[in-house]
Protein backbone atom coordinates (compact mmCIF):
# COMPACT_ATOMS: atom_id res chain seq x y z
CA UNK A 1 41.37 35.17 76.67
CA UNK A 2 40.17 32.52 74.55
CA UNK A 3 36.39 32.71 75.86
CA UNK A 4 36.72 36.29 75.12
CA UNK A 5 37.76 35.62 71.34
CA UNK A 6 34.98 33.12 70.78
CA UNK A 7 32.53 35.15 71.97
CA UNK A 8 33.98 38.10 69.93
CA UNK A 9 33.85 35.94 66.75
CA UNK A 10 29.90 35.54 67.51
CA UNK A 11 29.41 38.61 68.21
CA UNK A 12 30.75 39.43 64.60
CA UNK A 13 28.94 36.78 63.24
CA UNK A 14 25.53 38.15 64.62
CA UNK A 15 26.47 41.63 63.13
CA UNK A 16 27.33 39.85 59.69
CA UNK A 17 23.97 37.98 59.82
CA UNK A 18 22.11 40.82 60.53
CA UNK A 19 23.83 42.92 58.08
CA UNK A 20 22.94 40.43 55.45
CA UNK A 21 19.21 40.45 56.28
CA UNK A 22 19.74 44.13 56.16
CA UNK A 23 20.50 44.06 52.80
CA UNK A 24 18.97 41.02 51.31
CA UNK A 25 15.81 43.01 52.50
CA UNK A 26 16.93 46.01 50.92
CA UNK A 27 17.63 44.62 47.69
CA UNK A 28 14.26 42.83 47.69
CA UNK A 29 12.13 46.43 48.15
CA UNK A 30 14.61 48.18 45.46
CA UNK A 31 13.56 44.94 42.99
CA UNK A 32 9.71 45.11 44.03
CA UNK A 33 10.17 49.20 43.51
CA UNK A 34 12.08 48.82 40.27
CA UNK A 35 8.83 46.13 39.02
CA UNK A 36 6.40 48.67 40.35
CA UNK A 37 8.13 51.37 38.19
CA UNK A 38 8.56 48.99 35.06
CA UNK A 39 4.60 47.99 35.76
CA UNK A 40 3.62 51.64 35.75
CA UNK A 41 5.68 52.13 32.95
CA UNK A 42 3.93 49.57 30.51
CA UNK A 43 -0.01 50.96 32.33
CA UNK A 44 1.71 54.12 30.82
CA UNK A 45 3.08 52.68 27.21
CA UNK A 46 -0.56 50.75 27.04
CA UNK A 47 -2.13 54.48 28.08
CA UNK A 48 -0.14 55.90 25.72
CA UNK A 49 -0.37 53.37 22.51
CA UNK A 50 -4.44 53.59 23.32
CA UNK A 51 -4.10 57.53 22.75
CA UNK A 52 -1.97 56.86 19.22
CA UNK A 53 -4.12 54.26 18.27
CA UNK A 54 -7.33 56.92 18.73
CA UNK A 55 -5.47 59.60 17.14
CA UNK A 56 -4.44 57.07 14.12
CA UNK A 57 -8.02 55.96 13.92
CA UNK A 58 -9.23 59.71 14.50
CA UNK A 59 -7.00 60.72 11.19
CA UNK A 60 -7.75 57.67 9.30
CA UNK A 61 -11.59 58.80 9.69
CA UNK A 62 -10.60 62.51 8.94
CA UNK A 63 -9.15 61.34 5.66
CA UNK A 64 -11.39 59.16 4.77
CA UNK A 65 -14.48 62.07 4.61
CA UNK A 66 -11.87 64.57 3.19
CA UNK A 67 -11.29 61.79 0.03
CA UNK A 68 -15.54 61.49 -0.05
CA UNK A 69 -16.18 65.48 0.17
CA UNK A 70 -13.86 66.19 -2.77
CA UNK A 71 -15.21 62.98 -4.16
CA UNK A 72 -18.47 64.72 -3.69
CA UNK A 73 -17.06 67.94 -5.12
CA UNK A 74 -16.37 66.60 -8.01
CA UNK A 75 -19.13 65.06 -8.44
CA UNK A 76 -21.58 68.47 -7.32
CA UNK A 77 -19.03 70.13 -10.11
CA UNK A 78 -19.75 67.34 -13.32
CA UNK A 79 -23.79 67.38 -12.58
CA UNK A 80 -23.95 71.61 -12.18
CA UNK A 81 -21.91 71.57 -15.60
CA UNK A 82 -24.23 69.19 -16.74
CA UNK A 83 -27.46 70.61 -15.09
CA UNK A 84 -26.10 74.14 -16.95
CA UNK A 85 -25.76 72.15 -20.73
CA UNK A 86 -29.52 70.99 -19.62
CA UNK A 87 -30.57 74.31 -19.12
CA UNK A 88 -29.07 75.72 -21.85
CA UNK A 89 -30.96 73.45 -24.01
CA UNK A 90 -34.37 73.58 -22.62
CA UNK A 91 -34.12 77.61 -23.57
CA UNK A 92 -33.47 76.78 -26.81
CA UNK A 93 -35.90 74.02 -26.97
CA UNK A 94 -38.50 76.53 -25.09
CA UNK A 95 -37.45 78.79 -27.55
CA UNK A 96 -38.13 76.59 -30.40
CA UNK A 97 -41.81 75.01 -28.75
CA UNK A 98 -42.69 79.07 -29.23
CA UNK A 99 -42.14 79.28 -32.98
CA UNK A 100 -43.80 75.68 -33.28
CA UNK A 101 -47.04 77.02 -31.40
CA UNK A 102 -46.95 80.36 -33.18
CA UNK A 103 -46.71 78.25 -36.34
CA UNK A 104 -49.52 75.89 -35.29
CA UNK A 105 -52.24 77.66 -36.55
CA UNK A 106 -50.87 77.87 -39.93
CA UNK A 107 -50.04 74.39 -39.98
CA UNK A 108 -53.69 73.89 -39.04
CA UNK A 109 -55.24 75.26 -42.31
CA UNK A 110 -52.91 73.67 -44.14
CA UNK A 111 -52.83 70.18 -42.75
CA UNK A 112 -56.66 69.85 -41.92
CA UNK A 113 -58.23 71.08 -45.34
CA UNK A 114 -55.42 67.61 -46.78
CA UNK A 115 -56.59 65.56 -44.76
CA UNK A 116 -60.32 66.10 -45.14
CA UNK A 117 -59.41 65.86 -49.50
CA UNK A 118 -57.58 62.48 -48.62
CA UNK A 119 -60.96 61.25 -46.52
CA UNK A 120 -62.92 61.93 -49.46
CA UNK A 121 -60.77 60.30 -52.31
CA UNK A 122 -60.62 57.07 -50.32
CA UNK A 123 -64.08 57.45 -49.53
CA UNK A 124 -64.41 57.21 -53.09
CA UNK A 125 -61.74 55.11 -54.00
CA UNK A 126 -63.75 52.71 -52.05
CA UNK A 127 -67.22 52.60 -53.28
CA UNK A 128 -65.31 52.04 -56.74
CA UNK A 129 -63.13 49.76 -56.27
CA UNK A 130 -63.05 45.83 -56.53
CA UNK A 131 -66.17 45.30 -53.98
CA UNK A 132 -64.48 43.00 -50.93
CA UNK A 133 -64.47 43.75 -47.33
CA UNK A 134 -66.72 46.93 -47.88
CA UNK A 135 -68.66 46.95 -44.66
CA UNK A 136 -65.35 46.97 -43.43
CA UNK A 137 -63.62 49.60 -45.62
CA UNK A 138 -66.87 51.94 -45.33
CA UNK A 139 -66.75 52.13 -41.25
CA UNK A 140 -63.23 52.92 -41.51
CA UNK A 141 -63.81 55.57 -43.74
CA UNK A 142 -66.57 56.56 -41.46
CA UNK A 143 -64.37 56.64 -38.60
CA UNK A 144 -61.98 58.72 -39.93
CA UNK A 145 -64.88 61.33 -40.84
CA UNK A 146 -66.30 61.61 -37.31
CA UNK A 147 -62.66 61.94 -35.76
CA UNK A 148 -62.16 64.92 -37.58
CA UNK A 149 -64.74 66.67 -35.83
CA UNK A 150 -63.17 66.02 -32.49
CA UNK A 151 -61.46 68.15 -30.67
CA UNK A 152 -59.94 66.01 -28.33
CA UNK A 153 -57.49 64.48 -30.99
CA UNK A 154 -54.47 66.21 -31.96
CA UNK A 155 -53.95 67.08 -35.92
CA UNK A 156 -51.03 65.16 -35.57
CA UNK A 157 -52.70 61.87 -34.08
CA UNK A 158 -55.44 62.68 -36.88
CA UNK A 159 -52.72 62.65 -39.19
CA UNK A 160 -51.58 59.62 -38.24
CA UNK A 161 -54.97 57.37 -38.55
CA UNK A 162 -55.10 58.93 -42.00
CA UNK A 163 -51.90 57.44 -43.18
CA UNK A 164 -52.65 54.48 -41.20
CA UNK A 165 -56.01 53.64 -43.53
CA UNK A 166 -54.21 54.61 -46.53
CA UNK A 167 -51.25 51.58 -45.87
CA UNK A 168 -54.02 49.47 -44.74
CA UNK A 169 -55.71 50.32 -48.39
CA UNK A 170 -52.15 49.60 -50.09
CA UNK A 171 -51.83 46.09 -48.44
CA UNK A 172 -55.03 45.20 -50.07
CA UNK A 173 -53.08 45.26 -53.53
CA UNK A 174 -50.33 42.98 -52.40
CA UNK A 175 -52.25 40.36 -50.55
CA UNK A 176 -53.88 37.44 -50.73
CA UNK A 177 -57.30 37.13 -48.10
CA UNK A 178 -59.96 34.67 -47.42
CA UNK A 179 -62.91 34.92 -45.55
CA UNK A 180 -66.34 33.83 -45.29
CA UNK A 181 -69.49 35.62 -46.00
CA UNK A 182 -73.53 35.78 -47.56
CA UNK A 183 -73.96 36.13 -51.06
CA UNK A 184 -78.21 36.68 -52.51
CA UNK A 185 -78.63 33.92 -55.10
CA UNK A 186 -81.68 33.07 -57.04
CA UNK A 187 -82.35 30.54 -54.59
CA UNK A 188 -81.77 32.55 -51.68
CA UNK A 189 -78.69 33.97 -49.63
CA UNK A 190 -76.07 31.49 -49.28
CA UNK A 191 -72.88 31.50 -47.21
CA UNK A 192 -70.04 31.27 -49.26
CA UNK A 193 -65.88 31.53 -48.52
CA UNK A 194 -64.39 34.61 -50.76
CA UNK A 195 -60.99 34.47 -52.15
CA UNK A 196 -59.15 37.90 -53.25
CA UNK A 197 -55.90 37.67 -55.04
CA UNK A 198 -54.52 41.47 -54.95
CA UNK A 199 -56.96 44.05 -56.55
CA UNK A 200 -56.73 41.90 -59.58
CA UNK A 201 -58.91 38.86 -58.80
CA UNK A 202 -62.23 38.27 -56.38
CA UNK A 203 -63.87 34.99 -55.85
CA UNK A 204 -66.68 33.75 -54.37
CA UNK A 205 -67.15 29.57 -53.99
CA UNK A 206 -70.39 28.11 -52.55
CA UNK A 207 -69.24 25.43 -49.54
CA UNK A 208 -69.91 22.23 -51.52
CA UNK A 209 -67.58 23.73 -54.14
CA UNK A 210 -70.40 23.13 -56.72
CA UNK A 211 -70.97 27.36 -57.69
CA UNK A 212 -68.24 29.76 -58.14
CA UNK A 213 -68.12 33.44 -59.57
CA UNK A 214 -65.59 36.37 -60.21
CA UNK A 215 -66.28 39.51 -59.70
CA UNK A 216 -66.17 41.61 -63.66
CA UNK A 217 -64.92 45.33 -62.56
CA UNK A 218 -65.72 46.29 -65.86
CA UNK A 219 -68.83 45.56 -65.83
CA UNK A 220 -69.25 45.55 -62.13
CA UNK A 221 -71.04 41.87 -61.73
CA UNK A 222 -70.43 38.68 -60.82
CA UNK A 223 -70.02 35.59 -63.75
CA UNK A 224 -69.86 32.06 -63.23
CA UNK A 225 -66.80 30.58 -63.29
CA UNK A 226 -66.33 27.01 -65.01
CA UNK A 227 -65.78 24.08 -62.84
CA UNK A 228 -62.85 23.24 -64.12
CA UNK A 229 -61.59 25.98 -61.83
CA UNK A 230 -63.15 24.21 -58.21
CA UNK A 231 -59.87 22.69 -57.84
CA UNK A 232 -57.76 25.67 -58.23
CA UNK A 233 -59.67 28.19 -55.91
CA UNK A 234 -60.08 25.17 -53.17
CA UNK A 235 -56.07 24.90 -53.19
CA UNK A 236 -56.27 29.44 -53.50
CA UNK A 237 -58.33 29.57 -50.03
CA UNK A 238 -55.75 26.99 -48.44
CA UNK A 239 -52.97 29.20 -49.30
CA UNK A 240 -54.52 32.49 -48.29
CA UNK A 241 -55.61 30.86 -45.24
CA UNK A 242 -52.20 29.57 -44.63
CA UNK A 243 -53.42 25.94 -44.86
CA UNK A 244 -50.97 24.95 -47.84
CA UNK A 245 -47.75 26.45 -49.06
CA UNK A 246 -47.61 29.28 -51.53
CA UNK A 247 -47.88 27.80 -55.31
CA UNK A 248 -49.01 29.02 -58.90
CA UNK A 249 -52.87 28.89 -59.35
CA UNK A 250 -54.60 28.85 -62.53
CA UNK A 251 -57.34 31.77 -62.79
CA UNK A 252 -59.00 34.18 -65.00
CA UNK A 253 -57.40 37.66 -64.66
CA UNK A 254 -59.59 40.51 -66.14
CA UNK A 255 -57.30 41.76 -69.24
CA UNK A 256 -56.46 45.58 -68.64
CA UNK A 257 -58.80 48.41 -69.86
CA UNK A 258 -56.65 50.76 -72.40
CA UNK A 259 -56.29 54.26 -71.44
């Protein structure tokens, strides 16, 4: 009886163990199924955070060029309001160009017959005036002449040259020049250094300083000047040629002629 309850007892014990196994094994495959499961469950969150993250980016991109094409709008909008204000002028400028080149030919005879007057007076204005810088003076004159015969200059660019001689011609009465040049003497041409004060005053000085003359408009010649004036037109030539600070000088001036 009591060999029969020991091996009873085993018996039990060998059930027990093997229901143990039983379920320590079964517990083990529901663990590995339940981290299989939570593994396919993050491939899926990871799967599924990709697919936000592309839609996120996909709208972010969308937005983006919807802010730039009414950016662009907006922009298209400003320059076709502008481009129409452009428009709009360029008629009326059109519009105006017309009544300037209906009006040109008019402007024509009246501009072109002034000008060629002007030509002639300083033409004039020239060969009687204090004689300095002629050659100089006379080829301008002469230029202006020829140019009015071409027909590749504008009347306005003519215009222009015209006014430009006349300043040119109005400097000479507010200036102070020297320059060198030839002057016929009794001994022969000799190069001499001018001086011209204004339209007032014009000098000539031989380079030793020994022979000086101004120029008598009244009388249109030269007469010697003392030389108790050498000193003076030395320092006059240094100042017009920038050689010595402005100062007073100390020289004839022809009295006026009454009128």
């Amino acid at each position: 009886m009591a060999l029969w309850n020991v091996g009873k007892r085993k018996g039990a014990l060998a059930i027990l163990s093997c229901f143990c196994i039983g379920a320590a094994s079964y517990a083990a495959d529901q663990v590995t199924e339940a981290v299989n499961e939570q593994a396919k469950t993050v491939t899926q969150n990871r799967k599924s955070q990709k697919k936000v993250d592309t839609l996120v980016d996909q709208t972010s991109d969308m937005l983006t060029n919807f802010r730039m094409t009414v950016q662009a709008t907006e922009s298209q909008k400003i320059y076709n309001d502008q481009l129409a204000k452009l428009i709009t002028s360029q008629k009326e400028e059109s519009v105006s160009i017309a009544e300037q080149i209906n009006n040109i030919e008019v402007t024509n005879k009246e501009v072109v017959p002034l000008m060629l007057k002007m030509i002639a007076a300083m033409k004039q204005f020239v060969e009687l005036d204090v004689p300095f810088l002629l050659e100089e003076r006379r080829n301008r004159v002469a230029s202006l002449e020829k140019m009015m015969n071409r027909a590749d200059v504008s009347t306005s660019e003519k215009f222009r040259r015209v006014l430009e001689a006349y300043q040119i011609e109005n400097e000479y009465g507010r200036s102070i020049e020297a320059w060198s040049g030839d002057v016929v003497l009794e001994s022969g041409s000799r190069t001499v250094d001018f001086l011209r004060i204004g339209r007032m005053i014009l000098i000539w000085q031989t380079l030793d300083g020994k022979i000086a003359q101004i120029w008598d408009q009244k009388n249109k010649k030269w007469n010697e000047l003392p030389d108790s004036y050498r000193s003076t037109i030395k320092q006059g030539l240094k100042i017009a040629r920038r050689q010595a600070a402005p100062d007073l000088l100390k020289l004839p001036i022809p009295a006026a002629e009454a009128k």
